[in-house]
Protein backbone atom coordinates (compact mmCIF):
# COMPACT_ATOMS: atom_id res chain seq x y z
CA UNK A 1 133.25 35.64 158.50
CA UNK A 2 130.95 39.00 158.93
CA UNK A 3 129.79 38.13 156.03
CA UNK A 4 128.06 34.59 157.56
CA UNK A 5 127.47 36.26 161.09
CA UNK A 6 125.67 39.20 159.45
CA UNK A 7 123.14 36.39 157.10
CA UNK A 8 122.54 34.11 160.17
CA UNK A 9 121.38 37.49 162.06
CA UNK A 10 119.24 38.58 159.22
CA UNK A 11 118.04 34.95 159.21
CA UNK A 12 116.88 34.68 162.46
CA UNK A 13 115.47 37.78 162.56
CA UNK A 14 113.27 36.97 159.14
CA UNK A 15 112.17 34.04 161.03
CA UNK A 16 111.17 35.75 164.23
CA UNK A 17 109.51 38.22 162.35
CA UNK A 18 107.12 35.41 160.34
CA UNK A 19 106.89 33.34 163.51
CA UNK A 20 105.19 36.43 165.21
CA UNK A 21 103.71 37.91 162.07
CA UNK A 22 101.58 33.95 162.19
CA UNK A 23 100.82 34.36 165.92
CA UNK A 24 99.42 38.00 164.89
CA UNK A 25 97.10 36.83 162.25
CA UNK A 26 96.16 33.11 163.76
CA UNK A 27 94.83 35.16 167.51
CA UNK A 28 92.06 36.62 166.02
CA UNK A 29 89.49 36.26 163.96
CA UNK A 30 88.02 37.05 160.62
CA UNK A 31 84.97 38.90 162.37
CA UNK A 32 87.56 41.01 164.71
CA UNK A 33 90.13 41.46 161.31
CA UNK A 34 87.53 43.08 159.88
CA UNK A 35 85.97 44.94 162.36
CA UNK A 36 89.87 46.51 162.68
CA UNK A 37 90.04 47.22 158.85
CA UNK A 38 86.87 48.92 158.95
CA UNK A 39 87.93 51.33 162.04
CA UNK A 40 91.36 51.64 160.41
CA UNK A 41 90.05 52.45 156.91
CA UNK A 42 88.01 54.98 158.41
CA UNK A 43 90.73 56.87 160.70
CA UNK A 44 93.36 56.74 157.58
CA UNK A 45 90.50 58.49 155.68
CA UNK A 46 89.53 60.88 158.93
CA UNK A 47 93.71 61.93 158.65
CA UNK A 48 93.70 62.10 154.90
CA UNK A 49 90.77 64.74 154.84
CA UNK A 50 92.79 66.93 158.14
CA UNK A 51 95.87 66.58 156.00
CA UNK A 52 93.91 67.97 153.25
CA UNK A 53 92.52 70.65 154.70
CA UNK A 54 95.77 71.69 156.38
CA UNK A 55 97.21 72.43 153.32
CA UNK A 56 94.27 73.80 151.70
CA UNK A 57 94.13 76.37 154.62
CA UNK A 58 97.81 77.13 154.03
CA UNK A 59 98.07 77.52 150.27
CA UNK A 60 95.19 79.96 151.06
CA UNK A 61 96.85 82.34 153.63
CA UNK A 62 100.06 81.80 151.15
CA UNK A 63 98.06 83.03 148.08
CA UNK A 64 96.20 86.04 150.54
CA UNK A 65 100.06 87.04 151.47
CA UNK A 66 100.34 87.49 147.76
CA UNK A 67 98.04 89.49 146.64
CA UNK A 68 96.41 86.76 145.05
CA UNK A 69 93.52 85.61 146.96
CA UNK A 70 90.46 87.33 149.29
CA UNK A 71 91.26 86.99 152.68
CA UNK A 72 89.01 85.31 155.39
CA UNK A 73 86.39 87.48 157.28
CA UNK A 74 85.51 86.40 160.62
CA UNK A 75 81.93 85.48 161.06
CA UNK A 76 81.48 84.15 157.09
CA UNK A 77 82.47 81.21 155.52
């Protein structure tokens, strides 16, 4: 019996999900879906480079605390 209540939940939830999913796509259109992929294309990138960089900065203090690398002066790049 939980079995059959458990797949009639997952059924209805698969079809509220599509139902909505159609809604999503149908209200707008192909000029505003790609004017979103375009703006979200370039903040995934924007995040990708400050993740980047993040961990760029911190294998560099991790290799100065080593001994292994110069460390940064203020005022020089």
């Amino acid at each position: 019996m939980d079995k059959i209540t458990a797949d009639n939940c997952y059924g209805a939830s698969e079809g509220s999900a599509i139902y909505w999913f159609r809604r999503i796509l149908d209200g707008y259109s192909l000029e505003q879906w790609t004017a979103m992929g375009v703006i979200a294309s370039l903040v995934i990138g924007l995040l990708t480079f400050l993740t980047n960089l993040y961990f760029e900065i911190k294998a560099k203090r991790r290799r100065v605390a080593r001994g292994i690398g110069y460390p940064m002066q203020k005022g020089r790049c």
